[in-house]
N, C-alpha and C. Protein backbone atom coordinates (compact mmCIF):
# COMPACT_ATOMS: atom_id res chain seq x y z
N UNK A 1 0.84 -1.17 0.00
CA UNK A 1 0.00 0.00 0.00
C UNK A 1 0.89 1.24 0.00
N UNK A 2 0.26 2.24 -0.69
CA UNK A 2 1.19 3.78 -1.08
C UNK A 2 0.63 4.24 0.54
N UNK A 3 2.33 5.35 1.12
CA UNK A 3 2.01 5.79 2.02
C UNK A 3 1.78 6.99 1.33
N UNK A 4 1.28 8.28 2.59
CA UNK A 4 1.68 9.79 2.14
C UNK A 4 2.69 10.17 1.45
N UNK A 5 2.83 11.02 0.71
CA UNK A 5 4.10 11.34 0.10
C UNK A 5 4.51 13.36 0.27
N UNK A 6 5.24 13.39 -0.14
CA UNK A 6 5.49 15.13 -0.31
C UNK A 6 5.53 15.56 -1.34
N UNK A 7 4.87 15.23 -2.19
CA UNK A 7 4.61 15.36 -3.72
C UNK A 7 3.15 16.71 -3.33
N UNK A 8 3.54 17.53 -3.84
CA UNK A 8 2.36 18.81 -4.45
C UNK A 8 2.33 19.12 -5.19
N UNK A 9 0.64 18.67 -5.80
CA UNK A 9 1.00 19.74 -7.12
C UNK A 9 0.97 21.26 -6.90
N UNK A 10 1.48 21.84 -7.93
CA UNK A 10 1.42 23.42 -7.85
C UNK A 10 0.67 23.98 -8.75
N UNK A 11 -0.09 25.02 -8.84
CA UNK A 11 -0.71 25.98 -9.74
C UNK A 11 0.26 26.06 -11.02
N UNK A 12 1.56 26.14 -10.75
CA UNK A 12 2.21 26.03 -12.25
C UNK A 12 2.29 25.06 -12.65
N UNK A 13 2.24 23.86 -11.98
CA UNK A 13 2.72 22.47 -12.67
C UNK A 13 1.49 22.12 -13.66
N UNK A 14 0.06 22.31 -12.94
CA UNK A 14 -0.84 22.29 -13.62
C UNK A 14 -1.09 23.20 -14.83
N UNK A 15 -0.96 24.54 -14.74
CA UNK A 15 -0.55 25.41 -15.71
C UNK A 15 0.14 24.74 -17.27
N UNK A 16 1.10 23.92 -16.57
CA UNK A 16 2.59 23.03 -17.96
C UNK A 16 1.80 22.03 -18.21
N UNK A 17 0.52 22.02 -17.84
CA UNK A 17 -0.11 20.58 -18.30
C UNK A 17 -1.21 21.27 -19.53
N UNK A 18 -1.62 22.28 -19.25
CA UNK A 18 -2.64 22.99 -19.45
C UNK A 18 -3.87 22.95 -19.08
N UNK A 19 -3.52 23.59 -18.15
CA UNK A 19 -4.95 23.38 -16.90
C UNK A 19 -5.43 24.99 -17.35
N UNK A 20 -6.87 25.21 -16.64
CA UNK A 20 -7.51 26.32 -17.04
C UNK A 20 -8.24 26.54 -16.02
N UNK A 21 -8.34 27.77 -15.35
CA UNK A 21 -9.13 28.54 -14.10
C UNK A 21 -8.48 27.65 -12.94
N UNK A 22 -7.43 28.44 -13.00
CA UNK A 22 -6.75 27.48 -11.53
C UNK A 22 -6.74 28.90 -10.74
N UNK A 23 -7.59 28.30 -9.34
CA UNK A 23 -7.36 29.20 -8.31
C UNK A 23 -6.62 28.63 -6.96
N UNK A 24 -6.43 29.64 -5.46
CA UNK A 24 -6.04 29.01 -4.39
C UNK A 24 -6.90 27.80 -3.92
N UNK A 25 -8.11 28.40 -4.01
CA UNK A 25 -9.09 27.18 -3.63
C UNK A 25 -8.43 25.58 -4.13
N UNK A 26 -8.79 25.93 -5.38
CA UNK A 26 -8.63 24.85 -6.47
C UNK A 26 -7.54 24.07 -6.19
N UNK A 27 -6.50 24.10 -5.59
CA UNK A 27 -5.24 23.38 -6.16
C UNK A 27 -5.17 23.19 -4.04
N UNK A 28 -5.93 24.04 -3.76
CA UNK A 28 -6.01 23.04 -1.97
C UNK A 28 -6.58 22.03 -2.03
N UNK A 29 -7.61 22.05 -2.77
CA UNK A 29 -8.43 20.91 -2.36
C UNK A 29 -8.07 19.55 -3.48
N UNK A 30 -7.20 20.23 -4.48
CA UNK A 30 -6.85 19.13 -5.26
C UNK A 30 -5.52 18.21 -4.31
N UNK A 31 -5.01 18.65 -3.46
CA UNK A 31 -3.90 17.96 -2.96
C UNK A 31 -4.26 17.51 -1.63
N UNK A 32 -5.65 18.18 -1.26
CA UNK A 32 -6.03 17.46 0.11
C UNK A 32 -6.98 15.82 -0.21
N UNK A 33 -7.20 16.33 -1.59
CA UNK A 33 -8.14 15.03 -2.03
C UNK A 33 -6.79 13.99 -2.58
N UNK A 34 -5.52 14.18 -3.00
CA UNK A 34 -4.77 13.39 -3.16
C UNK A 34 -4.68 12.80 -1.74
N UNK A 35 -4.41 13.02 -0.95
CA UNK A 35 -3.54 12.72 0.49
C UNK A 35 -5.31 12.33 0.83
N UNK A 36 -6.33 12.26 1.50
CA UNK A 36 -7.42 11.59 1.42
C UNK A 36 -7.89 10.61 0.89
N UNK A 37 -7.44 10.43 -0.29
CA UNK A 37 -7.59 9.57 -1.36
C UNK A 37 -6.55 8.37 -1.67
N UNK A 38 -5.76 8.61 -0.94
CA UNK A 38 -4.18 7.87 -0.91
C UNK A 38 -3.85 8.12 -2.58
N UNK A 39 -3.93 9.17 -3.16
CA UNK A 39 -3.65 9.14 -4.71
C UNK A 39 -2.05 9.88 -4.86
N UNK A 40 -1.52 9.02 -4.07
CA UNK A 40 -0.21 9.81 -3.65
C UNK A 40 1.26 9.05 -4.13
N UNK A 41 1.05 8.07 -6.03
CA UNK A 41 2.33 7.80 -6.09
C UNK A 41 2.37 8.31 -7.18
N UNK A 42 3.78 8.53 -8.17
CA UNK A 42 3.42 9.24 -9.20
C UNK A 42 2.41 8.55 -10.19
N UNK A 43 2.09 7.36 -10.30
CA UNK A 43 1.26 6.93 -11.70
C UNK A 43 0.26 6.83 -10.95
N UNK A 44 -0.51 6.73 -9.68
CA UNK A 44 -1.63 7.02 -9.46
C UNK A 44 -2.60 9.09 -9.43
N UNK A 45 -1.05 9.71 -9.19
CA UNK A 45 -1.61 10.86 -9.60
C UNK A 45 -1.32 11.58 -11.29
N UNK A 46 -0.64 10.74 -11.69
CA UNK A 46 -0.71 10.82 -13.40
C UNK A 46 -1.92 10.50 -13.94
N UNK A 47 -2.37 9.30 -13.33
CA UNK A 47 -3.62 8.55 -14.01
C UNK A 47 -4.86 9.26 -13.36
N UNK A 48 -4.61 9.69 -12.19
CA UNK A 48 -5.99 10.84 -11.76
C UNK A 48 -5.90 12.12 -12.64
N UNK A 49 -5.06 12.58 -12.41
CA UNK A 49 -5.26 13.99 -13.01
C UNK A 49 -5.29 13.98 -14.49
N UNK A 50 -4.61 12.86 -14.99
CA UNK A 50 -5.18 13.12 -16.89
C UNK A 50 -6.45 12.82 -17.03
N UNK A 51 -7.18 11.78 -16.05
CA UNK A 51 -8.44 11.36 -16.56
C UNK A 51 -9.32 12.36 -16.19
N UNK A 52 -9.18 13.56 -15.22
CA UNK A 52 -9.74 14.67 -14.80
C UNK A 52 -9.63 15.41 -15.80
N UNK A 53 -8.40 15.55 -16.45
CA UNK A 53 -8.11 16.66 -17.51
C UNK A 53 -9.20 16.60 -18.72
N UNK A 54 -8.99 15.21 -18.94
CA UNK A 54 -9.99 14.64 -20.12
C UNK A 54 -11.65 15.40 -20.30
N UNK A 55 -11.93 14.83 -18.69
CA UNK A 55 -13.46 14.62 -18.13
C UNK A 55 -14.15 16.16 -18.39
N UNK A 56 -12.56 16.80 -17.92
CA UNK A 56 -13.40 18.60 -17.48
C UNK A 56 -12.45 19.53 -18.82
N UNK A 57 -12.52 18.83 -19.28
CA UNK A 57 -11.52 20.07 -20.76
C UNK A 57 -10.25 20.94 -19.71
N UNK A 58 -9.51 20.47 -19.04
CA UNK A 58 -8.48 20.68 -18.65
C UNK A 58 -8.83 21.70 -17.76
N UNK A 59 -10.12 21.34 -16.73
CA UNK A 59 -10.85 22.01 -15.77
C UNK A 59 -11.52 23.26 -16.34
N UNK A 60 -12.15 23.13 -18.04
CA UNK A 60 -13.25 23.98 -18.18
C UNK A 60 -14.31 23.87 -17.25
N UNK A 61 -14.86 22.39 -17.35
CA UNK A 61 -16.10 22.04 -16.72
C UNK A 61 -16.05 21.36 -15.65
N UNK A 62 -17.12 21.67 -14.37
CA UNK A 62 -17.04 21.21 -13.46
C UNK A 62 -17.91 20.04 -13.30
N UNK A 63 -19.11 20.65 -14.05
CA UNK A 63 -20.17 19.73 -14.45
C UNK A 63 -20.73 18.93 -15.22
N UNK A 64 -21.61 18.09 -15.63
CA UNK A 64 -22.24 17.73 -16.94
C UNK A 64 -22.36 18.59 -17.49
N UNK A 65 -22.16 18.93 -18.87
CA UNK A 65 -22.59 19.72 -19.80
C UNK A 65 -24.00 19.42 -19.87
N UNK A 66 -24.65 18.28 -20.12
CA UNK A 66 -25.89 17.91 -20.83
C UNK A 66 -26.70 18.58 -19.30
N UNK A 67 -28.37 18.46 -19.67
CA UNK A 67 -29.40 18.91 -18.70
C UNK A 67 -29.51 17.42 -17.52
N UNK A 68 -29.11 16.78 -17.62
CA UNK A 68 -29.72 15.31 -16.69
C UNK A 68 -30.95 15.03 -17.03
N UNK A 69 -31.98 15.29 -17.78
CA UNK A 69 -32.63 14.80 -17.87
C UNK A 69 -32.81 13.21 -18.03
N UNK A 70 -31.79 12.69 -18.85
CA UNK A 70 -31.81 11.30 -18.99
C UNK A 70 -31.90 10.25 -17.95
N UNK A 71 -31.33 11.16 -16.59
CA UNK A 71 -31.43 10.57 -15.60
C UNK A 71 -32.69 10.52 -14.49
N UNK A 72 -33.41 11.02 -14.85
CA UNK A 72 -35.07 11.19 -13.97
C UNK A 72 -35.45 10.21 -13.97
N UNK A 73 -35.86 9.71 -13.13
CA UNK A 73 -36.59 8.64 -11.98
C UNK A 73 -35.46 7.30 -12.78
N UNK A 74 -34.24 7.67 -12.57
CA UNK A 74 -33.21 6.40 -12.65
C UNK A 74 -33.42 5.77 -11.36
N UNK A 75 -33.97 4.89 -11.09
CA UNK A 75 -33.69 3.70 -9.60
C UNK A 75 -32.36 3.59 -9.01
N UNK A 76 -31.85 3.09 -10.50
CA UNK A 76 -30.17 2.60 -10.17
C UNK A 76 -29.63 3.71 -9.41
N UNK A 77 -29.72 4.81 -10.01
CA UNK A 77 -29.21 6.18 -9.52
C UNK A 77 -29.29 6.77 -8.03
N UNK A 78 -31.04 6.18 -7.57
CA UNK A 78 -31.67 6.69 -5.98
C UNK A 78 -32.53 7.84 -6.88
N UNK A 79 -32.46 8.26 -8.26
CA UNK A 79 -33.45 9.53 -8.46
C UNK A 79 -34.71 9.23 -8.58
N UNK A 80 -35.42 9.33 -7.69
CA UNK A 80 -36.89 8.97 -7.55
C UNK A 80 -37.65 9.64 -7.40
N UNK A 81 -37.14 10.73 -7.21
CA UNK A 81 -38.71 12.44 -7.18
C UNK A 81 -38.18 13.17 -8.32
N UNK A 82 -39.34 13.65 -8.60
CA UNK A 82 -39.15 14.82 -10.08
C UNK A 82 -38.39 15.49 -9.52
N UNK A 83 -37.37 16.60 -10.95
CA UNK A 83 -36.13 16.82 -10.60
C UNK A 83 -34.72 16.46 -10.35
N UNK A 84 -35.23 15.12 -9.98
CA UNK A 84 -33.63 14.39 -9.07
C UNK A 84 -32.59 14.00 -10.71
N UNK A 85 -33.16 13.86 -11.53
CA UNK A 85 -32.22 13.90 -12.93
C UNK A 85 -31.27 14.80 -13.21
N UNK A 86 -31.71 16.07 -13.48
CA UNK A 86 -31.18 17.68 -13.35
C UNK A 86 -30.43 17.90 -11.78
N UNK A 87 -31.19 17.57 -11.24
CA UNK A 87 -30.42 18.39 -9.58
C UNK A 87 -28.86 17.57 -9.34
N UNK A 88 -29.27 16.33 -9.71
CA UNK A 88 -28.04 15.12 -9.21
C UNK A 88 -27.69 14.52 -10.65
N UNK A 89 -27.15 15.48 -11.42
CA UNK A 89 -26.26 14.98 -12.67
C UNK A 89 -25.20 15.06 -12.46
N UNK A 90 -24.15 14.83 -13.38
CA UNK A 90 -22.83 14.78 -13.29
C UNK A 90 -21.74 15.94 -12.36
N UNK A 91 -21.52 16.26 -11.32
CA UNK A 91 -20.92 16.98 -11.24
C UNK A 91 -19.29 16.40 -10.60
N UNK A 92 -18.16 17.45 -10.86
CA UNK A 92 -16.77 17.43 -10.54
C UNK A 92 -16.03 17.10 -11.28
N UNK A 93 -14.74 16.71 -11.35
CA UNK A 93 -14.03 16.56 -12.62
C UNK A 93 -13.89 15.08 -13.35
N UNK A 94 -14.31 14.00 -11.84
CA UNK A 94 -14.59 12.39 -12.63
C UNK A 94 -16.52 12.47 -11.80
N UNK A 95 -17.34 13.03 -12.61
CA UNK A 95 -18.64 13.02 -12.41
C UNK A 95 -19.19 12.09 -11.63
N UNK A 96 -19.54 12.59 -10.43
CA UNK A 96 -20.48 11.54 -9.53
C UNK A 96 -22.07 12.09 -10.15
N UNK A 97 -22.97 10.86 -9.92
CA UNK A 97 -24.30 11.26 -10.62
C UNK A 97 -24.84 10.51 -9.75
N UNK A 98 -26.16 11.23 -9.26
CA UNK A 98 -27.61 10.69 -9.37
C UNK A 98 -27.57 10.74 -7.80
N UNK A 99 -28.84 11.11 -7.21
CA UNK A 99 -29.02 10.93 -5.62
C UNK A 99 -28.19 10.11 -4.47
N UNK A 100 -28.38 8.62 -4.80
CA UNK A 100 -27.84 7.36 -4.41
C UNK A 100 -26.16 8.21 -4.12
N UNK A 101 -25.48 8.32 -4.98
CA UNK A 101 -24.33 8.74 -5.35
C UNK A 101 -23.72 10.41 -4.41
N UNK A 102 -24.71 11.58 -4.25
CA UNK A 102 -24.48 12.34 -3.78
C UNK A 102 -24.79 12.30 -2.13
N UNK A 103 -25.69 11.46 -1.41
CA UNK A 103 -25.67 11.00 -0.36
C UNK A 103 -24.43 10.65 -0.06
N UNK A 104 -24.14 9.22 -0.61
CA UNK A 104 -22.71 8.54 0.26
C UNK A 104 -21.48 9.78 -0.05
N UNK A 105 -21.48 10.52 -0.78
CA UNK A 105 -20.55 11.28 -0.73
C UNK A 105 -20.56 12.41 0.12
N UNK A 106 -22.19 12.97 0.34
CA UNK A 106 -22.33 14.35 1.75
C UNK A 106 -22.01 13.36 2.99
N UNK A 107 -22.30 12.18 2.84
CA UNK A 107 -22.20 11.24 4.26
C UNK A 107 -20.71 11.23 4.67
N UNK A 108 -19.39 11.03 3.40
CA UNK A 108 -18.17 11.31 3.24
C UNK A 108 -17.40 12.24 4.31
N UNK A 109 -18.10 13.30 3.02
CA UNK A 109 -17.54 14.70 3.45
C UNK A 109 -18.33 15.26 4.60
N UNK A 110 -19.06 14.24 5.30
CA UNK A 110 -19.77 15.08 6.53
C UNK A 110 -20.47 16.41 5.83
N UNK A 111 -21.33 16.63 5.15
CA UNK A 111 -21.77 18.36 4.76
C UNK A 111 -22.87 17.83 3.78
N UNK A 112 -23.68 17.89 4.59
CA UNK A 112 -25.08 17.29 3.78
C UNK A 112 -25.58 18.56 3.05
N UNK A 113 -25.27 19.56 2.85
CA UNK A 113 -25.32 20.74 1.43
C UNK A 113 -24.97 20.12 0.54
N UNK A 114 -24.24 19.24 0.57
CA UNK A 114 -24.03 18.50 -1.09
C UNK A 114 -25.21 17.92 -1.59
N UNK A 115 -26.42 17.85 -1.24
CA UNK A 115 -27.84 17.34 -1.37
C UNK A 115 -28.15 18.74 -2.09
N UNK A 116 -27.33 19.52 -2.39
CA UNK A 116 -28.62 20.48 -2.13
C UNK A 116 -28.18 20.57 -4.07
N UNK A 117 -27.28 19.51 -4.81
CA UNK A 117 -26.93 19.05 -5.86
C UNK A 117 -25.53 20.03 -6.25
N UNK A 118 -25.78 19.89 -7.69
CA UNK A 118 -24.81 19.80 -9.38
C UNK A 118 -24.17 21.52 -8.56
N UNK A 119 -24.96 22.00 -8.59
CA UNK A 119 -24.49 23.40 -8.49
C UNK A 119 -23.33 23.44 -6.90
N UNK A 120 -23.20 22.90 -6.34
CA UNK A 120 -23.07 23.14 -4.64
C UNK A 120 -21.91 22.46 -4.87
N UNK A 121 -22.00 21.20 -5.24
CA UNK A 121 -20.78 20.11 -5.65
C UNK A 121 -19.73 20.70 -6.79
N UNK A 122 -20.36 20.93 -8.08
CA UNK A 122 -19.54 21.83 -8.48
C UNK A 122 -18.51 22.51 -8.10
N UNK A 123 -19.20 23.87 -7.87
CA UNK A 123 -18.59 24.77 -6.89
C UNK A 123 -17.78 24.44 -6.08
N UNK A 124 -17.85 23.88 -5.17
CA UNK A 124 -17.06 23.59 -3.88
C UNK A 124 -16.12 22.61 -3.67
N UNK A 125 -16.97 21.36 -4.42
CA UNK A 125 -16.18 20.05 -4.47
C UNK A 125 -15.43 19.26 -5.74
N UNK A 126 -15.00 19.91 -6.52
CA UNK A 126 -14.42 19.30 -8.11
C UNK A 126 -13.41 18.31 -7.86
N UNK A 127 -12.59 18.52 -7.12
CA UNK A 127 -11.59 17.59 -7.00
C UNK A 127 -12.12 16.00 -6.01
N UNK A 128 -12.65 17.06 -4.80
CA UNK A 128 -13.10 16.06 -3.85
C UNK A 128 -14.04 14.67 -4.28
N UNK A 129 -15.06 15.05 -5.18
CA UNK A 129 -16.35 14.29 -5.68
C UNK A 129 -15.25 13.33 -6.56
N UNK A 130 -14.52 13.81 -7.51
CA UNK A 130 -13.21 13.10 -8.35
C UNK A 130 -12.71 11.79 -7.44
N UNK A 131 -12.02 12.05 -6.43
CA UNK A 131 -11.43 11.49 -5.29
C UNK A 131 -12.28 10.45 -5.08
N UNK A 132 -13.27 10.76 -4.36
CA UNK A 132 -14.33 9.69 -3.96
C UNK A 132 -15.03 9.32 -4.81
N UNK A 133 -14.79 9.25 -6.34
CA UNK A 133 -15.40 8.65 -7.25
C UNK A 133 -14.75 7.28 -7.55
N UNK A 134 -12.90 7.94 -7.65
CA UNK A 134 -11.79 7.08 -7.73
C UNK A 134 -11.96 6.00 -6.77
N UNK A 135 -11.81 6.42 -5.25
CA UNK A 135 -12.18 5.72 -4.35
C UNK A 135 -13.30 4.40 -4.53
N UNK A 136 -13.98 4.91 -4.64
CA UNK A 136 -15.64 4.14 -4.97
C UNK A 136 -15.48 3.15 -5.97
N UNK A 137 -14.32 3.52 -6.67
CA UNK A 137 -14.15 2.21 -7.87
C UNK A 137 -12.67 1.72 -7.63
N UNK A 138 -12.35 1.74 -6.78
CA UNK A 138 -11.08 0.88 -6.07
C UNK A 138 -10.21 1.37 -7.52
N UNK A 139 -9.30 2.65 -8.11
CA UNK A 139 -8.85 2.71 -8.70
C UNK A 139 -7.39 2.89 -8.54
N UNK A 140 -6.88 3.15 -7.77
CA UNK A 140 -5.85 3.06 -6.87
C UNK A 140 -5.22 1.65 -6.99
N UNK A 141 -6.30 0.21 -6.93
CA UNK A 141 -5.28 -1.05 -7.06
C UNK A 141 -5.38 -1.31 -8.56
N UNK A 142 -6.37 -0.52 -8.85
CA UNK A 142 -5.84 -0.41 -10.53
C UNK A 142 -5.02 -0.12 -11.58
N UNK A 143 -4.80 0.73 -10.74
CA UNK A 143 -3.49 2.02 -10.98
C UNK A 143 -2.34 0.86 -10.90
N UNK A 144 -2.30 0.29 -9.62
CA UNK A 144 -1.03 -0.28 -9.03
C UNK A 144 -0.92 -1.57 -9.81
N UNK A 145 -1.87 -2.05 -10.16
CA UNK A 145 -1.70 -3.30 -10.89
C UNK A 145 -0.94 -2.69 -12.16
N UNK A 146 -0.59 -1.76 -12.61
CA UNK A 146 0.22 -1.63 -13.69
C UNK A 146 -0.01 -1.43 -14.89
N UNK A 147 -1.52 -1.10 -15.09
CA UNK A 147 -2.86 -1.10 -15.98
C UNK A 147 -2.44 0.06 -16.92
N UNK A 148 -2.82 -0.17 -18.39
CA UNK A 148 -2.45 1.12 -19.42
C UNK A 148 -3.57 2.18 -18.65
N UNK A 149 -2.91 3.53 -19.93
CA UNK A 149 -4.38 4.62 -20.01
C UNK A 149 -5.49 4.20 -20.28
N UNK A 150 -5.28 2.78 -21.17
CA UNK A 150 -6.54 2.38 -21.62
C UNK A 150 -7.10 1.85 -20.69
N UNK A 151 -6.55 0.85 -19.55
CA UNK A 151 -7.27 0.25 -18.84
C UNK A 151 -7.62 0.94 -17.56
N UNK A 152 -7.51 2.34 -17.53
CA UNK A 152 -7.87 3.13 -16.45
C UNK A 152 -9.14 4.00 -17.12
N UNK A 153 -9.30 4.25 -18.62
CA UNK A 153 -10.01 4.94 -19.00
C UNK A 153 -11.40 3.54 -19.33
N UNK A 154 -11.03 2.66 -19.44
CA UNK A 154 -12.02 1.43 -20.12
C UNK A 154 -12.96 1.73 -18.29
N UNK A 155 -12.39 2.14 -17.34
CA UNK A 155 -13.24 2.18 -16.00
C UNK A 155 -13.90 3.64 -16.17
N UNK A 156 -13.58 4.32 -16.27
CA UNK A 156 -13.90 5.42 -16.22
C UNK A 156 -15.06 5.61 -17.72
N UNK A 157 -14.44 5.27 -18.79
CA UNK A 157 -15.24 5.64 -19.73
C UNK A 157 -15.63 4.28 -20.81
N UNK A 158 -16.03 3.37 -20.32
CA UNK A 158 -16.17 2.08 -21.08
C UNK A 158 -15.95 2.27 -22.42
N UNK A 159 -16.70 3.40 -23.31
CA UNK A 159 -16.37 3.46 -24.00
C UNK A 159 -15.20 3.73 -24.95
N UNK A 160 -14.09 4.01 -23.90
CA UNK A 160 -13.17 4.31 -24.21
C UNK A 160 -12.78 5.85 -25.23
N UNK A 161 -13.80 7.01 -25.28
CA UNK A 161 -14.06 8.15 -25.59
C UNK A 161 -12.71 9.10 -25.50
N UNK A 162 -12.20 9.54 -26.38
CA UNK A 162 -11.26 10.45 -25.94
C UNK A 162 -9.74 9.81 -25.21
N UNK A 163 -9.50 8.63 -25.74
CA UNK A 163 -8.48 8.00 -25.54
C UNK A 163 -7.22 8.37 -25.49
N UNK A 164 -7.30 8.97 -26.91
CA UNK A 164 -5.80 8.97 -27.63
C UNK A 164 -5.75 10.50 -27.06
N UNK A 165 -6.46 11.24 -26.55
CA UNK A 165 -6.33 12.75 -25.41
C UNK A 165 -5.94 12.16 -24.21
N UNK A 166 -6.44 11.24 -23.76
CA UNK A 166 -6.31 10.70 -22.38
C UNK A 166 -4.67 10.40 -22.42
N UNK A 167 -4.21 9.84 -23.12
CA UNK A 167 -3.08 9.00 -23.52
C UNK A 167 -2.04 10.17 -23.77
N UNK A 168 -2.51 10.97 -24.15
CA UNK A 168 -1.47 12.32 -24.00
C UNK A 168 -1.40 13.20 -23.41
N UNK A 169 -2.64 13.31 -22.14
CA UNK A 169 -3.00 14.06 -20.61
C UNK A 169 -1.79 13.28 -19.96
N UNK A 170 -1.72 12.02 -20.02
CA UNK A 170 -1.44 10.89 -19.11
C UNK A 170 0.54 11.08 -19.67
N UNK A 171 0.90 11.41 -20.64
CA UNK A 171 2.56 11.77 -21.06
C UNK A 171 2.54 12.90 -20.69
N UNK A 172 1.87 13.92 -20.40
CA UNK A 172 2.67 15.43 -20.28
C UNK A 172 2.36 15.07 -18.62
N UNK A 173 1.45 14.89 -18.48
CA UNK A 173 1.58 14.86 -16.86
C UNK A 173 2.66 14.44 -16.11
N UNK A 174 3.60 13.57 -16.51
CA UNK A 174 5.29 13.49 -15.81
C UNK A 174 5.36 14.94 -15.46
N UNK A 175 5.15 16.35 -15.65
CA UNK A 175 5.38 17.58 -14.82
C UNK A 175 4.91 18.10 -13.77
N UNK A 176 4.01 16.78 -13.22
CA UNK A 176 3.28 17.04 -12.05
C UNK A 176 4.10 16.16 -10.96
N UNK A 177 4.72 15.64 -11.45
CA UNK A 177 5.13 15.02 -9.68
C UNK A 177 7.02 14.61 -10.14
């Protein structure tokens, strides 16, 4: 198992990657969610942060682009009252979705305002929701098993969408750690 490390990223390192709207906020909570997350060796934070890069256009987006609608009265999801599609869509930079999903994560982070959805999580939590998404899909022994971009993105994006970006998030990122 990876211990803590003294690896930070910095506002410039991300910058050499081409990151976009990097603030103080932003780059605290990206290194408190590493060290939370145990995402603390270099190819587990190579393989987080390109697949983030991918997800959010190099932290354009925090959120789903699309409306959620597709997701209204999803079961699988927990969205079971009108609204819960839209309110609990994709938000952060590896998208947690749907009621079910934003519970165990306010339960997480202790701060049941994360109920209050897309907009709140967004805002506040981009990296964090990322983290505990990773978490949630045991990606970390994935990482460690020695797994390509592909086989970190085949979890993340079955479809394998945006690969050959992923695959070159995942080479420039050596300037992060």
């Amino acid at each position: 198992m990876a211990t803590a490390t003294a690896i930070k990223v910095t506002a410039e390192r991300l910058k050499k990657l081409g990151w976009s709207r990097i603030n103080d906020h932003m780059v605290r909570d990206l290194n408190r969610t590493l060290q939370k997350y145990n995402i603390v060796t270099p190819a587990r934070i190579r393989h987080f942060i390109s697949q983030c890069a991918h997800e959010s256009g190099l932290g354009k987006w925090t959120k789903e682009i699309a409306d959620g609608r597709l997701y209204e009265f999803r079961r699988d999801l927990g969205n079971v009252k009108p609204g819960d599609g839209p309110k609990y869509k994709g938000a952060g930079y590896l998208q947690i979705t749907g009621r079910y999903n934003y519970q165990k994560f306010a339960n997480e982070m202790g701060d049941q305002r994360i109920m209050e959805g897309v907009e709140y999580v967004s805002k506040n939590y981009p990296w964090s929701s990322a983290g505990y998404w990773w978490k949630m899909n045991n990606m970390n022994a994935l990482v460690d098993s020695g797994t390509s971009v592909k086989g970190v993105t085949r979890k993340v994006n079955p479809g394998l969408r945006g690969l050959r970006e992923r695959e070159e998030y995942f080479r420039r990122s050596a300037v992060l750690v």
